[in-house]
PDB file of N, CA and C in Angstrom:
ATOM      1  N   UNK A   1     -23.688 -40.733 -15.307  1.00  0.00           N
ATOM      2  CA  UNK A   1     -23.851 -39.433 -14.687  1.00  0.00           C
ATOM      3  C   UNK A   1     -22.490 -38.751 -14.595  1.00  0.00           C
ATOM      4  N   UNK A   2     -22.482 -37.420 -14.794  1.00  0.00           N
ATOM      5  CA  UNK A   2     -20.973 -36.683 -14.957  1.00  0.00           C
ATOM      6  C   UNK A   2     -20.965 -35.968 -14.135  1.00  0.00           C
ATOM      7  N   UNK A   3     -19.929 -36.207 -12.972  1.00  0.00           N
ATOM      8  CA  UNK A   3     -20.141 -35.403 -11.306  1.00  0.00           C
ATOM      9  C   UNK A   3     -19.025 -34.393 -11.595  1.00  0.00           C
ATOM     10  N   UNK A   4     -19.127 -33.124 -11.911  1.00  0.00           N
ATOM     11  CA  UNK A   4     -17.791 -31.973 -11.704  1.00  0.00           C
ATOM     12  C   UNK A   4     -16.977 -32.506 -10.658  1.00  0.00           C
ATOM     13  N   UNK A   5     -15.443 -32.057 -10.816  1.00  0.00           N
ATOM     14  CA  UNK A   5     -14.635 -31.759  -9.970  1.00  0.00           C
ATOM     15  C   UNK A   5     -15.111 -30.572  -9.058  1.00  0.00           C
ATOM     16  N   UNK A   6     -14.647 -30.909  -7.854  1.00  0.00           N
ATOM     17  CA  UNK A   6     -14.851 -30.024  -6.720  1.00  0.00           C
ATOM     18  C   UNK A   6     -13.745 -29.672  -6.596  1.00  0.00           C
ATOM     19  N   UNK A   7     -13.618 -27.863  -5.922  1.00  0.00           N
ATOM     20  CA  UNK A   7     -12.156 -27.096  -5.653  1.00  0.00           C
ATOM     21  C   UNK A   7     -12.570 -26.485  -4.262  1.00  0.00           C
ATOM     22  N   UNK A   8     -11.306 -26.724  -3.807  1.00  0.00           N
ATOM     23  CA  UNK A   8     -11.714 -25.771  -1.964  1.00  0.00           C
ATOM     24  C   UNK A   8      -9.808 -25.227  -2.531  1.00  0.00           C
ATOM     25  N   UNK A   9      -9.729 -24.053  -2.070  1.00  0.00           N
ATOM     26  CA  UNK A   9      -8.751 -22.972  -2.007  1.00  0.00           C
ATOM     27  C   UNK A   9      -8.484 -22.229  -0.860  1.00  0.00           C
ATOM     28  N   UNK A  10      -7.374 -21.738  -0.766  1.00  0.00           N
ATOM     29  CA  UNK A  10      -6.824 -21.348   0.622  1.00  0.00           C
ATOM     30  C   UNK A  10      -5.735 -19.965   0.069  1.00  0.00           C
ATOM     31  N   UNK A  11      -5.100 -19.702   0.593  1.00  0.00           N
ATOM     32  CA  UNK A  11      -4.326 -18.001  -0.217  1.00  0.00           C
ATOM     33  C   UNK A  11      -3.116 -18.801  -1.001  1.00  0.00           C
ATOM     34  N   UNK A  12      -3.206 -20.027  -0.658  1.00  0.00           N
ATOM     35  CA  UNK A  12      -1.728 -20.567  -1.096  1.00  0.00           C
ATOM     36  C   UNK A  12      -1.850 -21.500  -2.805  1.00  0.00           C
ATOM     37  N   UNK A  13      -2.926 -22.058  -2.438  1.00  0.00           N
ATOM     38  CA  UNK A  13      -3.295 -23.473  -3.289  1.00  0.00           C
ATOM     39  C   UNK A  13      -4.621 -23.665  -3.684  1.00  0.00           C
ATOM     40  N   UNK A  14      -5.124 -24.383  -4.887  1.00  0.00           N
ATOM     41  CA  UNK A  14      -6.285 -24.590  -5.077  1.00  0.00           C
ATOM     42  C   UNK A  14      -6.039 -25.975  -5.316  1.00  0.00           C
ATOM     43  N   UNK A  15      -7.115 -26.498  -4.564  1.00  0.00           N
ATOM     44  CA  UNK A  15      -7.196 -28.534  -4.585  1.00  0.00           C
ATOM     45  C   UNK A  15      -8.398 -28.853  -4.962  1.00  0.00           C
ATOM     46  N   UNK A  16      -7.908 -29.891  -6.276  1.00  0.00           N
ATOM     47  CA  UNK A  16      -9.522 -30.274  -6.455  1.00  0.00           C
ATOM     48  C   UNK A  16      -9.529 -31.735  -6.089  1.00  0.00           C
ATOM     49  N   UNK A  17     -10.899 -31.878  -6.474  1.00  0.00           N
ATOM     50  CA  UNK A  17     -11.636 -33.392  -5.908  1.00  0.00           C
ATOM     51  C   UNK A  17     -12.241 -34.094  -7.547  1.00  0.00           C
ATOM     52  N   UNK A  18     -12.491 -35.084  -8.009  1.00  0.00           N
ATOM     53  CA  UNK A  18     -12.774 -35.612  -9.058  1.00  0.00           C
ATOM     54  C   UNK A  18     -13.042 -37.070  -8.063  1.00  0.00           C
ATOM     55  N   UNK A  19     -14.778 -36.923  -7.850  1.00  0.00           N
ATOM     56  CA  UNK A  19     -15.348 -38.169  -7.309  1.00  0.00           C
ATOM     57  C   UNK A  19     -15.356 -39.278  -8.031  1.00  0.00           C
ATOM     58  N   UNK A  20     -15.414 -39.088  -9.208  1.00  0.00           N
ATOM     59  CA  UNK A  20     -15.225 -40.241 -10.375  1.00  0.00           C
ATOM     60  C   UNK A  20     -14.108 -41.129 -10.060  1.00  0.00           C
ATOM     61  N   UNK A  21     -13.112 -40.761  -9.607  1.00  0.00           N
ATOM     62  CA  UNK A  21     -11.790 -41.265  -9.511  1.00  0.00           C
ATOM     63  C   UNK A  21     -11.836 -41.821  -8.481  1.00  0.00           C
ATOM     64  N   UNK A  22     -12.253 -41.339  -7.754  1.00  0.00           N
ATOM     65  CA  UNK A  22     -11.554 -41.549  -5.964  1.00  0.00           C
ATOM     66  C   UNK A  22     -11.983 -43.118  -5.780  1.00  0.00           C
ATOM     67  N   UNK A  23     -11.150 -43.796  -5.085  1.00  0.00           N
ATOM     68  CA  UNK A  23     -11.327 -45.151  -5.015  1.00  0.00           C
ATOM     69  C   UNK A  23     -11.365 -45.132  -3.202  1.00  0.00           C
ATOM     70  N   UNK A  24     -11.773 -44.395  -3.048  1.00  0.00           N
ATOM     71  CA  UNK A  24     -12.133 -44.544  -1.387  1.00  0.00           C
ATOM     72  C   UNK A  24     -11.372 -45.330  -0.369  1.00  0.00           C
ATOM     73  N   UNK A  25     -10.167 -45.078  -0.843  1.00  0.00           N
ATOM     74  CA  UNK A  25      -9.156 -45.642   0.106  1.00  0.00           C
ATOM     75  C   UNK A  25      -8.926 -44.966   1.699  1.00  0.00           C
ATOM     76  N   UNK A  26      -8.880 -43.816   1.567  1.00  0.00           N
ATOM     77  CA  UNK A  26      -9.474 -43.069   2.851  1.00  0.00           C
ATOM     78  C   UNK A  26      -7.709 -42.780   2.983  1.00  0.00           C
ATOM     79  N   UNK A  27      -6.883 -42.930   2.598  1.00  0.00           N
ATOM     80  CA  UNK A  27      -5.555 -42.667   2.517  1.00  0.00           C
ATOM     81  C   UNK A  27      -5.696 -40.775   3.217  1.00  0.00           C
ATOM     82  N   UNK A  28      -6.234 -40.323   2.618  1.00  0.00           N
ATOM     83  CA  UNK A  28      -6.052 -38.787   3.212  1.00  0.00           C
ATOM     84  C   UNK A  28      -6.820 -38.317   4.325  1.00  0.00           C
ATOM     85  N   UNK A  29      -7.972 -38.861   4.830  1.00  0.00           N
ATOM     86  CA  UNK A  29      -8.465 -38.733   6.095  1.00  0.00           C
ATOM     87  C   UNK A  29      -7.439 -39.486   7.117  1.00  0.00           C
ATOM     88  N   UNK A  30      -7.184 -40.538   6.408  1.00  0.00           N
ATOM     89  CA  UNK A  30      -6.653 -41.602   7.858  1.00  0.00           C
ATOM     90  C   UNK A  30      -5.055 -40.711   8.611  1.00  0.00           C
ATOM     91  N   UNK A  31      -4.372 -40.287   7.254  1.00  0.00           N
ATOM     92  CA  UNK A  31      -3.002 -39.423   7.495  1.00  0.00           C
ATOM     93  C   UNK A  31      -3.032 -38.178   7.499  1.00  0.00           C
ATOM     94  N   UNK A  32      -3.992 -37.176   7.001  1.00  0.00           N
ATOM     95  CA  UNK A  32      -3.898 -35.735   7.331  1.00  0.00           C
ATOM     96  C   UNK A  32      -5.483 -35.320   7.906  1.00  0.00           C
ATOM     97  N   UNK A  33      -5.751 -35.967   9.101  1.00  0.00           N
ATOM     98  CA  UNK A  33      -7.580 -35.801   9.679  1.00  0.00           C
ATOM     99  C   UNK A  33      -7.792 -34.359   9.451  1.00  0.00           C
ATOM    100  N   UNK A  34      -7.028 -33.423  10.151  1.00  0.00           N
ATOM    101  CA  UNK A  34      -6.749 -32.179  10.284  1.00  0.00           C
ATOM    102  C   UNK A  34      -7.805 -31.325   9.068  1.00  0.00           C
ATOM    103  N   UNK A  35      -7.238 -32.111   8.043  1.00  0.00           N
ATOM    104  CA  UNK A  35      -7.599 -31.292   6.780  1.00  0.00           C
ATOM    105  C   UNK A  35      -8.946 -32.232   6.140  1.00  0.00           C
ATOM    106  N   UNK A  36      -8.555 -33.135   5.649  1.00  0.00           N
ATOM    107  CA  UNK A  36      -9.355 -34.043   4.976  1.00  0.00           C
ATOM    108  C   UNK A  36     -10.665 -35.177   5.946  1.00  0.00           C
ATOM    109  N   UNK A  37     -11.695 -34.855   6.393  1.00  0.00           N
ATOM    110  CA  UNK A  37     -12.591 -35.579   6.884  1.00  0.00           C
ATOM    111  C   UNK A  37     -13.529 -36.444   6.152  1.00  0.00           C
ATOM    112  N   UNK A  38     -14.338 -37.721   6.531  1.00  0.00           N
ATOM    113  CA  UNK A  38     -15.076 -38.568   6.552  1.00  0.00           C
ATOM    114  C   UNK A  38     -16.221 -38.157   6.635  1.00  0.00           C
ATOM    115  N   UNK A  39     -16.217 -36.750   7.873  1.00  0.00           N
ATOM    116  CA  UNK A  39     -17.556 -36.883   8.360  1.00  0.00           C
ATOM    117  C   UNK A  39     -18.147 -35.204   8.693  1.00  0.00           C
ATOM    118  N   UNK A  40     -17.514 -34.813   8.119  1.00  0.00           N
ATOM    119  CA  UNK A  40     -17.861 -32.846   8.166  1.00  0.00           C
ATOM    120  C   UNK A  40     -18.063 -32.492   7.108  1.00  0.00           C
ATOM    121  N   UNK A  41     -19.008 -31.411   6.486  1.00  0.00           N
ATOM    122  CA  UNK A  41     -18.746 -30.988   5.441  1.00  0.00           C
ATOM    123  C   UNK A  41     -18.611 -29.411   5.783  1.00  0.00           C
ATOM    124  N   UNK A  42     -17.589 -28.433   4.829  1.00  0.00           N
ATOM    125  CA  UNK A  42     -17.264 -29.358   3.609  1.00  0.00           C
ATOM    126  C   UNK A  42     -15.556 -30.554   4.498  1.00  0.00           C
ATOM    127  N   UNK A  43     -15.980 -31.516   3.518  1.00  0.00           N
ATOM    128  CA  UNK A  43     -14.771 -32.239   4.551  1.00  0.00           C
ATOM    129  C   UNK A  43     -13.194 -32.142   4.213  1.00  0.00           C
ATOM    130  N   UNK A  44     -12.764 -30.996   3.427  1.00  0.00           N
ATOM    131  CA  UNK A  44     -11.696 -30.438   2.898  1.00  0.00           C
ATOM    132  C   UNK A  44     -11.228 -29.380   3.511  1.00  0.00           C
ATOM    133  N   UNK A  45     -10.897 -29.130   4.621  1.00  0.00           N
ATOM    134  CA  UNK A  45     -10.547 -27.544   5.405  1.00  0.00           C
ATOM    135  C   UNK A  45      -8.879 -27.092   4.957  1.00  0.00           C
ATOM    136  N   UNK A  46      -8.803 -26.750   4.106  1.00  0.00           N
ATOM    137  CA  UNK A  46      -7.040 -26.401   3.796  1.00  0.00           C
ATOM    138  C   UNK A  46      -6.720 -25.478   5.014  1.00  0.00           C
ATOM    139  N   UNK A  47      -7.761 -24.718   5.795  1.00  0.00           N
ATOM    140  CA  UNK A  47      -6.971 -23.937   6.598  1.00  0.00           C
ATOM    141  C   UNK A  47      -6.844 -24.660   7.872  1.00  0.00           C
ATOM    142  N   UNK A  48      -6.396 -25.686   8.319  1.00  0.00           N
ATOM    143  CA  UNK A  48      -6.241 -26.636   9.081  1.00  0.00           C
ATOM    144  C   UNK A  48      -4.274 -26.909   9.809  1.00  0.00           C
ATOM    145  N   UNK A  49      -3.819 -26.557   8.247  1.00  0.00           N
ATOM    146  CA  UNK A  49      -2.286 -26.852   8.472  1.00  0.00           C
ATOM    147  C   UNK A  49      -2.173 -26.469   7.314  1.00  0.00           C
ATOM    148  N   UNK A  50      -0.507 -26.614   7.281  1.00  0.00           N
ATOM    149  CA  UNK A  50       0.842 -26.366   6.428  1.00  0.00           C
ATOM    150  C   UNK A  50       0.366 -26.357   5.225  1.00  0.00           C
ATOM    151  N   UNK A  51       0.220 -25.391   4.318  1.00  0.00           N
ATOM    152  CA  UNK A  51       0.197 -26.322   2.987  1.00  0.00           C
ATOM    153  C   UNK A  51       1.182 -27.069   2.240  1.00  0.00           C
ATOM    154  N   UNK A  52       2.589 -27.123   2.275  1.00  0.00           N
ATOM    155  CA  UNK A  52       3.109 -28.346   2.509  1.00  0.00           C
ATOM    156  C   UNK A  52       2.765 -29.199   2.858  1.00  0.00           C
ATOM    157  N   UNK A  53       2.274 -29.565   3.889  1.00  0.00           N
ATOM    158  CA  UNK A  53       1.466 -30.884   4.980  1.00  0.00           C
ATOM    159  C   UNK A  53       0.540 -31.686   3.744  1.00  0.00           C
ATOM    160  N   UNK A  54      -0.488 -29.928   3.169  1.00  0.00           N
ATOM    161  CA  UNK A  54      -1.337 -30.611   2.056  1.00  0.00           C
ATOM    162  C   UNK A  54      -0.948 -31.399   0.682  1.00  0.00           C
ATOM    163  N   UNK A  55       0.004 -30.485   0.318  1.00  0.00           N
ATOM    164  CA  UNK A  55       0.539 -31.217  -1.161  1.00  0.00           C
ATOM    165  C   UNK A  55       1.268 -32.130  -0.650  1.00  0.00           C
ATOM    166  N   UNK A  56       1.679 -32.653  -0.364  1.00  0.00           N
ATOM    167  CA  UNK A  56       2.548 -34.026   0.695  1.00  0.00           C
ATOM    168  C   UNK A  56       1.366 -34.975   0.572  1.00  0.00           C
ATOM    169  N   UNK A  57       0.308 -34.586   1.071  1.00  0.00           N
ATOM    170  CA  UNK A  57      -0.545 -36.160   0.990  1.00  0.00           C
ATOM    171  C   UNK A  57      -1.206 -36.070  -0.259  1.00  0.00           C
ATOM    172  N   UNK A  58      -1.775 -34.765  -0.884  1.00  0.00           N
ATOM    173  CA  UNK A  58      -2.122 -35.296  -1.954  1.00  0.00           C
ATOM    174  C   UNK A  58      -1.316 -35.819  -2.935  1.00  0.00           C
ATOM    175  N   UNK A  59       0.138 -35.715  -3.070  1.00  0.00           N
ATOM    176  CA  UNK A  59       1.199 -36.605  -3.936  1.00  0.00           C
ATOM    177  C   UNK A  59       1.133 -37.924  -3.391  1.00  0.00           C
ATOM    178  N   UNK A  60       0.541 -38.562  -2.300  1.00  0.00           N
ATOM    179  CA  UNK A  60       0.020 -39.714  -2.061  1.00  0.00           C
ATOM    180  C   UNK A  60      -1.229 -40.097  -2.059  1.00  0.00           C
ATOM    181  N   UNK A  61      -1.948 -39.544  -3.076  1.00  0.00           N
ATOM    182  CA  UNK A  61      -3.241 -39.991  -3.114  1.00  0.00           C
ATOM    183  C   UNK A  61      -3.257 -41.333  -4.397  1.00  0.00           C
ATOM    184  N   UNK A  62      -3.549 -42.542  -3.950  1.00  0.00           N
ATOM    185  CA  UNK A  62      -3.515 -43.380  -4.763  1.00  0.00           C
ATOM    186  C   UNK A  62      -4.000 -43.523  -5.952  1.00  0.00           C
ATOM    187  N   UNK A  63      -5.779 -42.707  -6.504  1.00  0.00           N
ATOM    188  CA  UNK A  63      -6.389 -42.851  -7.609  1.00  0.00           C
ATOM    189  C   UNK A  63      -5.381 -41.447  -8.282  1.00  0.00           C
ATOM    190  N   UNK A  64      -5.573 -40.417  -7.935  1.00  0.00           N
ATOM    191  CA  UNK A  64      -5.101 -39.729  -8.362  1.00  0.00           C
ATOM    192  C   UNK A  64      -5.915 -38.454  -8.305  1.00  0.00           C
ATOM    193  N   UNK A  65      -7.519 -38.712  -7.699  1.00  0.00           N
ATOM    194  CA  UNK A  65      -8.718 -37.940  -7.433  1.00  0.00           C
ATOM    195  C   UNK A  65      -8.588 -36.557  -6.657  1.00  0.00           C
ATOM    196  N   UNK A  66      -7.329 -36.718  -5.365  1.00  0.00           N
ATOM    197  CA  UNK A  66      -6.952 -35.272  -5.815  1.00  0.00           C
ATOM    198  C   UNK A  66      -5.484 -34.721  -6.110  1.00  0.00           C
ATOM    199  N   UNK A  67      -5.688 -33.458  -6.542  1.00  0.00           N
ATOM    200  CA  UNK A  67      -4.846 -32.828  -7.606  1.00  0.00           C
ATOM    201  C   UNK A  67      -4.531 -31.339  -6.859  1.00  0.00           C
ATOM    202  N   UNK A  68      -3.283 -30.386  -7.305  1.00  0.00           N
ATOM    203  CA  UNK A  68      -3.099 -29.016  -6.652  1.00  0.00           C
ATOM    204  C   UNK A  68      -2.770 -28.483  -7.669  1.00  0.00           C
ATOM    205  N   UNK A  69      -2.822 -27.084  -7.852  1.00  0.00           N
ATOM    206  CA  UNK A  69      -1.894 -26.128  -8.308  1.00  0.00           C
ATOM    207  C   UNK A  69      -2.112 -25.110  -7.516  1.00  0.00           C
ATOM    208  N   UNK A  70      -0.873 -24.622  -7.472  1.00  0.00           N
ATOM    209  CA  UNK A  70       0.051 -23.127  -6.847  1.00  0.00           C
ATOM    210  C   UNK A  70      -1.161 -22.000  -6.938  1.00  0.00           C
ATOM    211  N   UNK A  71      -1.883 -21.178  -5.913  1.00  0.00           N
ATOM    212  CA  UNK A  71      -2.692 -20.004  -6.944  1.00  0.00           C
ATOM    213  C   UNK A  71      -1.521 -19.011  -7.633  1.00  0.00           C
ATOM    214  N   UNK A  72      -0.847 -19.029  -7.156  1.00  0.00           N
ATOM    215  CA  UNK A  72       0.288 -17.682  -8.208  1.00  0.00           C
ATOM    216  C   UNK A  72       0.652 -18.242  -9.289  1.00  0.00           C
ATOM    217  N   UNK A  73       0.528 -19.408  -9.835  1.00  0.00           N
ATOM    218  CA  UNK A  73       0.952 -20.065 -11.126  1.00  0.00           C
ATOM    219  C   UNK A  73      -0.335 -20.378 -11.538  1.00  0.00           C
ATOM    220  N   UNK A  74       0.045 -20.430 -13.313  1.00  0.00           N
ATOM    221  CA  UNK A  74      -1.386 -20.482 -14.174  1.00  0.00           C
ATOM    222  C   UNK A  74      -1.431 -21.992 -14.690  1.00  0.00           C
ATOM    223  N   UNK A  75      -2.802 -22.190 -14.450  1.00  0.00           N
ATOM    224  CA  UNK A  75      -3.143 -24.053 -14.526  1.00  0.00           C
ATOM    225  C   UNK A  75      -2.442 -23.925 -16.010  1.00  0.00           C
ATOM    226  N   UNK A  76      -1.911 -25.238 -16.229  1.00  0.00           N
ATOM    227  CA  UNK A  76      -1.332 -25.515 -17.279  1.00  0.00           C
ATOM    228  C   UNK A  76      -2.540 -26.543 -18.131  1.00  0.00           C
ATOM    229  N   UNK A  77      -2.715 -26.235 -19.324  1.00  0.00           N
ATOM    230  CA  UNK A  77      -3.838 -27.009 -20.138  1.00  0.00           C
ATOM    231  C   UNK A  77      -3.356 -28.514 -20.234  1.00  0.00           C
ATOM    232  N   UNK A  78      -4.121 -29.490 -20.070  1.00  0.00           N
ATOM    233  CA  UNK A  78      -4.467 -30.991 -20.147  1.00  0.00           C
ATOM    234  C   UNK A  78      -4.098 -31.130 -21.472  1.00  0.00           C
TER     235      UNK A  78
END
């Protein structure tokens, strides 16, 4: 089964989700609750805090499931 990436956006950033990947470490609920939940949907609120705060944990996301780019910069092709 082929599950799309999911995107939640904020004026600053667009973050996606790729469930395929995610190894459910919980790494981003456990350190940024604020933003990233377990148990709300949708459970991604970027307007929560810093977006700094955000790209900070997602550069610690272990699978690699989620990902950012800048909205004023153009996604760069794979």
């Amino acid at each position: 089964m082929d599950i799309d990436a999911k995107e939640f956006r904020n004026s600053d950033i667009t973050v996606t989700y790729d469930p395929c990947k995610c190894i459910l470490s919980g790494i981003c609920a456990r350190e940024l609750s604020d933003v990233f939940s377990n148990s709300i949907i949708p459970w991604v609120n970027l307007d929560n805090t810093e977006t700094k705060r955000v790209i900070k944990q997602i550069n610690r996301c272990p699978s690699g499931a989620l990902k950012y780019h800048k909205n004023n910069e153009k996604k760069q092709a794979s």
